[in-house]
N, C-alpha and C. Protein backbone atom coordinates (compact mmCIF):
# COMPACT_ATOMS: atom_id res chain seq x y z
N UNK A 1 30.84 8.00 -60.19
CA UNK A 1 30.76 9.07 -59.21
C UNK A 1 30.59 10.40 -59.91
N UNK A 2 29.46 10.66 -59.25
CA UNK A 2 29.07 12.46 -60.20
C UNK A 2 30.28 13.52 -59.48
N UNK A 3 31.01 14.43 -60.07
CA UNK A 3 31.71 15.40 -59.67
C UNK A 3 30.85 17.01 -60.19
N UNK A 4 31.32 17.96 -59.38
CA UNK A 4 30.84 19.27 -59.52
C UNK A 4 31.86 19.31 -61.01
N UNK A 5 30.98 20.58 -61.60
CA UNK A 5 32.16 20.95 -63.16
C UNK A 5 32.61 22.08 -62.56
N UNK A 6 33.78 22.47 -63.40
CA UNK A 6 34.58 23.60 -63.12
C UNK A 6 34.06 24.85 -62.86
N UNK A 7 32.88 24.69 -63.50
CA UNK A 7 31.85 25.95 -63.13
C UNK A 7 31.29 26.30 -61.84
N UNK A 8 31.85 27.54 -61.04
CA UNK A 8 31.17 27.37 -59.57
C UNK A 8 29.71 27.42 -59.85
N UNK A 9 29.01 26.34 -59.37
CA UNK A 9 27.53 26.84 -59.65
C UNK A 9 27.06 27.39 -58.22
N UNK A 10 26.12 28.36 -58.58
CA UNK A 10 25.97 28.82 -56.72
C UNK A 10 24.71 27.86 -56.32
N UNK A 11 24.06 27.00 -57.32
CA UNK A 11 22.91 26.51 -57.00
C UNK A 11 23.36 24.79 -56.52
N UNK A 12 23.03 23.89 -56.16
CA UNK A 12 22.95 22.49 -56.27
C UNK A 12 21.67 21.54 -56.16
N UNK A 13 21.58 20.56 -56.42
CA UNK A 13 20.38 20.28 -56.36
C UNK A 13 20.80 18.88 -55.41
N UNK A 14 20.13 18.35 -54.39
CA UNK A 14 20.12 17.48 -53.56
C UNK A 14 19.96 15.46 -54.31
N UNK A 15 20.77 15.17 -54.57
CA UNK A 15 19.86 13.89 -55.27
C UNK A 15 20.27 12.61 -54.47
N UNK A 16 20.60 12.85 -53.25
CA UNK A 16 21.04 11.75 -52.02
C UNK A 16 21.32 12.08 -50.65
N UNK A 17 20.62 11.75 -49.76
CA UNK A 17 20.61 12.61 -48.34
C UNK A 17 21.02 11.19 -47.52
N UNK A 18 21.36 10.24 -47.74
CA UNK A 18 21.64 9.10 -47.02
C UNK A 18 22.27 9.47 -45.91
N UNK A 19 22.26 9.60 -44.05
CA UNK A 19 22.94 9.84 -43.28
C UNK A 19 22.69 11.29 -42.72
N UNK A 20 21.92 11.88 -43.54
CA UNK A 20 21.87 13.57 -43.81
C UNK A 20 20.35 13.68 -43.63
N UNK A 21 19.48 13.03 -43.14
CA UNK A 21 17.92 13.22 -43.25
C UNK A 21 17.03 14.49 -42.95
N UNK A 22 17.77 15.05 -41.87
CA UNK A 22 17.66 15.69 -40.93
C UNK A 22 18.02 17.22 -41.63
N UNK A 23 19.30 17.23 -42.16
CA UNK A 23 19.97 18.54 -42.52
C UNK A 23 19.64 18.46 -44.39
N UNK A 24 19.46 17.85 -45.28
CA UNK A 24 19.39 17.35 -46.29
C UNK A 24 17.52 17.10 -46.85
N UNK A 25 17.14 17.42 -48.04
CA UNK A 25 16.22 17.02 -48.48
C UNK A 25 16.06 16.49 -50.00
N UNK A 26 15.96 15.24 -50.46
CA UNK A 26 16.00 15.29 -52.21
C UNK A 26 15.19 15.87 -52.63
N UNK A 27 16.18 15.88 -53.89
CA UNK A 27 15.05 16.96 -54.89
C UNK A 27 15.18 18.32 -54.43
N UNK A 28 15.74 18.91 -53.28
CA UNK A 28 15.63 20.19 -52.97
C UNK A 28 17.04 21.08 -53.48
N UNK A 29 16.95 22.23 -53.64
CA UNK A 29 17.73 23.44 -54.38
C UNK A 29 18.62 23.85 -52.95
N UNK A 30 19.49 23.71 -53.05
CA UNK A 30 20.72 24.48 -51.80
C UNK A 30 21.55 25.65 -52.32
N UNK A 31 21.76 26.21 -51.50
CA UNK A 31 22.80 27.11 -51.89
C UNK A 31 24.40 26.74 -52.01
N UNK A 32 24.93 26.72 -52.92
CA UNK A 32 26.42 26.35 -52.95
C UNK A 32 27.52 27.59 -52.18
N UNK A 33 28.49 27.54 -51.25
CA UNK A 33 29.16 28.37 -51.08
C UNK A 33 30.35 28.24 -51.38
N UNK A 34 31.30 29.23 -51.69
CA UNK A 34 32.59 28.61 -52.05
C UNK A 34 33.46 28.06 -50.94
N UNK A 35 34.53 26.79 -51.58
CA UNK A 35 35.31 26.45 -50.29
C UNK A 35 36.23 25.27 -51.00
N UNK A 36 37.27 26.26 -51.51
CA UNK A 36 38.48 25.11 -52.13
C UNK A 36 38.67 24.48 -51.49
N UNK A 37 39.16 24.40 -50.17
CA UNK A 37 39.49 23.49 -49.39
C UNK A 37 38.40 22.01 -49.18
N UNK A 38 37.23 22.39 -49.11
CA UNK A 38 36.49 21.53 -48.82
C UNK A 38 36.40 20.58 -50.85
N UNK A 39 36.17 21.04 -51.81
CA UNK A 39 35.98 20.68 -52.73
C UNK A 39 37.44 19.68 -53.34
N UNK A 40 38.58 20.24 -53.03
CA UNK A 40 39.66 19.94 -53.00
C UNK A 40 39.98 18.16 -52.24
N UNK A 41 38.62 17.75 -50.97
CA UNK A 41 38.88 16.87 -50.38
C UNK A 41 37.04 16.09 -50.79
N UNK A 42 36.77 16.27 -52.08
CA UNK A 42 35.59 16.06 -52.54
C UNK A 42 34.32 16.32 -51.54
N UNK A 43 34.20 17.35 -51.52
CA UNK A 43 32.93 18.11 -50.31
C UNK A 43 32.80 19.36 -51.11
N UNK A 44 31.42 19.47 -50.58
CA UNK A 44 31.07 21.06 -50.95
C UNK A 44 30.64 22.16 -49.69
N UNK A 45 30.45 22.98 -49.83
CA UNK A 45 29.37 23.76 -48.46
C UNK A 45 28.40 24.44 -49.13
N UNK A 46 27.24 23.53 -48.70
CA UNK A 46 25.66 24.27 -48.72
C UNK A 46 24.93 24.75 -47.58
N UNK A 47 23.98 25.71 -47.67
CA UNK A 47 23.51 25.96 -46.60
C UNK A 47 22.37 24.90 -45.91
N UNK A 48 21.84 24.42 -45.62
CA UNK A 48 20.95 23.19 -45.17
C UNK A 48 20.07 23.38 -44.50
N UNK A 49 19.52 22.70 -43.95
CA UNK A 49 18.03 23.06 -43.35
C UNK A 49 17.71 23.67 -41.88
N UNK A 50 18.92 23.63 -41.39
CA UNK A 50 19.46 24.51 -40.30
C UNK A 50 19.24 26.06 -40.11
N UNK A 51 20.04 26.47 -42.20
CA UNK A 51 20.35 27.74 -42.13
C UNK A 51 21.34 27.94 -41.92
N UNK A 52 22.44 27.08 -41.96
CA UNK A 52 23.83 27.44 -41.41
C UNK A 52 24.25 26.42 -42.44
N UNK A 53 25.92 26.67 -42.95
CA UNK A 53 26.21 26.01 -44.29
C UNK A 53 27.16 25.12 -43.48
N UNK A 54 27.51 23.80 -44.00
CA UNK A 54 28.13 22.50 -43.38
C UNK A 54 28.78 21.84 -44.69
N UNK A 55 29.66 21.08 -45.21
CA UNK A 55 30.13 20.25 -45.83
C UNK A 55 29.50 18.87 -46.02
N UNK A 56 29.40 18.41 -47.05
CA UNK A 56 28.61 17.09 -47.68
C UNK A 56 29.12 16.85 -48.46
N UNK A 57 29.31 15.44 -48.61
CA UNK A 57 30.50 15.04 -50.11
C UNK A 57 29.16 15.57 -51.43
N UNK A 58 30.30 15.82 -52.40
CA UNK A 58 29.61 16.52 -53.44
C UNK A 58 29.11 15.28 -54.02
N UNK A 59 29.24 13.98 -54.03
CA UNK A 59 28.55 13.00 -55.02
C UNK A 59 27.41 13.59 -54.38
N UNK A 60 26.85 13.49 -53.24
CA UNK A 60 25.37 14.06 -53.27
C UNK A 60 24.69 14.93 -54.38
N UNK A 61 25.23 15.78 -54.65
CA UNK A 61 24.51 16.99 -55.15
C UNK A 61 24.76 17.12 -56.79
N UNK A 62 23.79 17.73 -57.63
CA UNK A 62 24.47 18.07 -58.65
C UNK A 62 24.68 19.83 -59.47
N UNK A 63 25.17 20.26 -59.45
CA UNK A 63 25.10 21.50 -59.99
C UNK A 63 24.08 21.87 -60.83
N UNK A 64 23.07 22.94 -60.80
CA UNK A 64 22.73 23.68 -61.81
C UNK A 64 23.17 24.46 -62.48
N UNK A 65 22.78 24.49 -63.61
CA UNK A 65 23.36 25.73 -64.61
C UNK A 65 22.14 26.61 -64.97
N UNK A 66 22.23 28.01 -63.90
CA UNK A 66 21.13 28.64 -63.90
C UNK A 66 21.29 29.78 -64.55
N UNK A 67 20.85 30.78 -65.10
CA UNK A 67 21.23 32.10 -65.80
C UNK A 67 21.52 33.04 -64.70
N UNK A 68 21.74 34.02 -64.70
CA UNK A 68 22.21 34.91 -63.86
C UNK A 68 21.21 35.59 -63.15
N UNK A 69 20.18 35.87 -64.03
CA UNK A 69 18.71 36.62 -63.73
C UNK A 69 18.03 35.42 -62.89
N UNK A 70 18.51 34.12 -63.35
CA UNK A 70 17.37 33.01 -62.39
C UNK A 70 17.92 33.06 -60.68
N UNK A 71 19.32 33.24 -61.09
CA UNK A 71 20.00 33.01 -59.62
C UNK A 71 19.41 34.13 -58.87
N UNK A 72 19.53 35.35 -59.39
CA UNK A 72 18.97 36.29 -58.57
C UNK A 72 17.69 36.57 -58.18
N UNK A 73 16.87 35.95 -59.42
CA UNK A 73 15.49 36.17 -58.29
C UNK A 73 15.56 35.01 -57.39
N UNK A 74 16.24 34.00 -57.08
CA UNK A 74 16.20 33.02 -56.24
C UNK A 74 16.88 33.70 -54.59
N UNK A 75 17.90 34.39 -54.84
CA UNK A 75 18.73 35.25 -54.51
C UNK A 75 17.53 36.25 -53.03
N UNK A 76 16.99 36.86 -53.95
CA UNK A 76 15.96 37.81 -53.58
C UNK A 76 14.68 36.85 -52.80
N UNK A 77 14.24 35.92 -53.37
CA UNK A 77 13.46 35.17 -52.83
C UNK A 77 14.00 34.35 -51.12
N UNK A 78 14.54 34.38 -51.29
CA UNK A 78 15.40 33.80 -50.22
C UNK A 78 15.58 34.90 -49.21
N UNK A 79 15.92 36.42 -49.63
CA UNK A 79 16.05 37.12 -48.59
C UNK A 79 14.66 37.60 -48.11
N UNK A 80 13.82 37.41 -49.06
CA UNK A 80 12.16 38.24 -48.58
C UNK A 80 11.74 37.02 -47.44
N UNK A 81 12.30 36.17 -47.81
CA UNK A 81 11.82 34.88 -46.92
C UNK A 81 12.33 35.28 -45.51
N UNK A 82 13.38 35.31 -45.41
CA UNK A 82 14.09 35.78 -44.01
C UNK A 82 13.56 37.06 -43.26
């Protein structure tokens, strides 16, 4: 079972949507939000294809380790989009 590392990553990457087809895409980049509570009961909160952030067990996903400058133009890209 893959676990998130101690590192909040703000990025995740999708690598199992089983049940989730709909809200979920593999291979796709989510936004991680924070949420001890949810991580604490092995879940994370990403935002999803909705646009609105929901809980998914974290074996789904795996963290990136992005630089700070990558997160933010992702960051920015995301808001020009909106």
């Amino acid at each position: 079972m893959r676990t998130l590392n101690k590192r909040r990553s703000k990025f995740v990457l999708c690598l199992d949507n089983s049940g989730h087809e709909v809200s979920l895409q593999v291979r796709k980049v989510y936004e991680r939000l924070p949420d001890a509570k949810a991580e604490s009961h092995g879940y994370i909160r990403v935002i999803d294809e909705s646009g609105e952030d929901y809980m998914f067990p974290a074996d789904r996903f795996i963290p990136l380790d992005l630089s700070r400058d990558t997160e933010a133009v992702i960051d920015e890209a995301v808001e020009t989009a909106h």
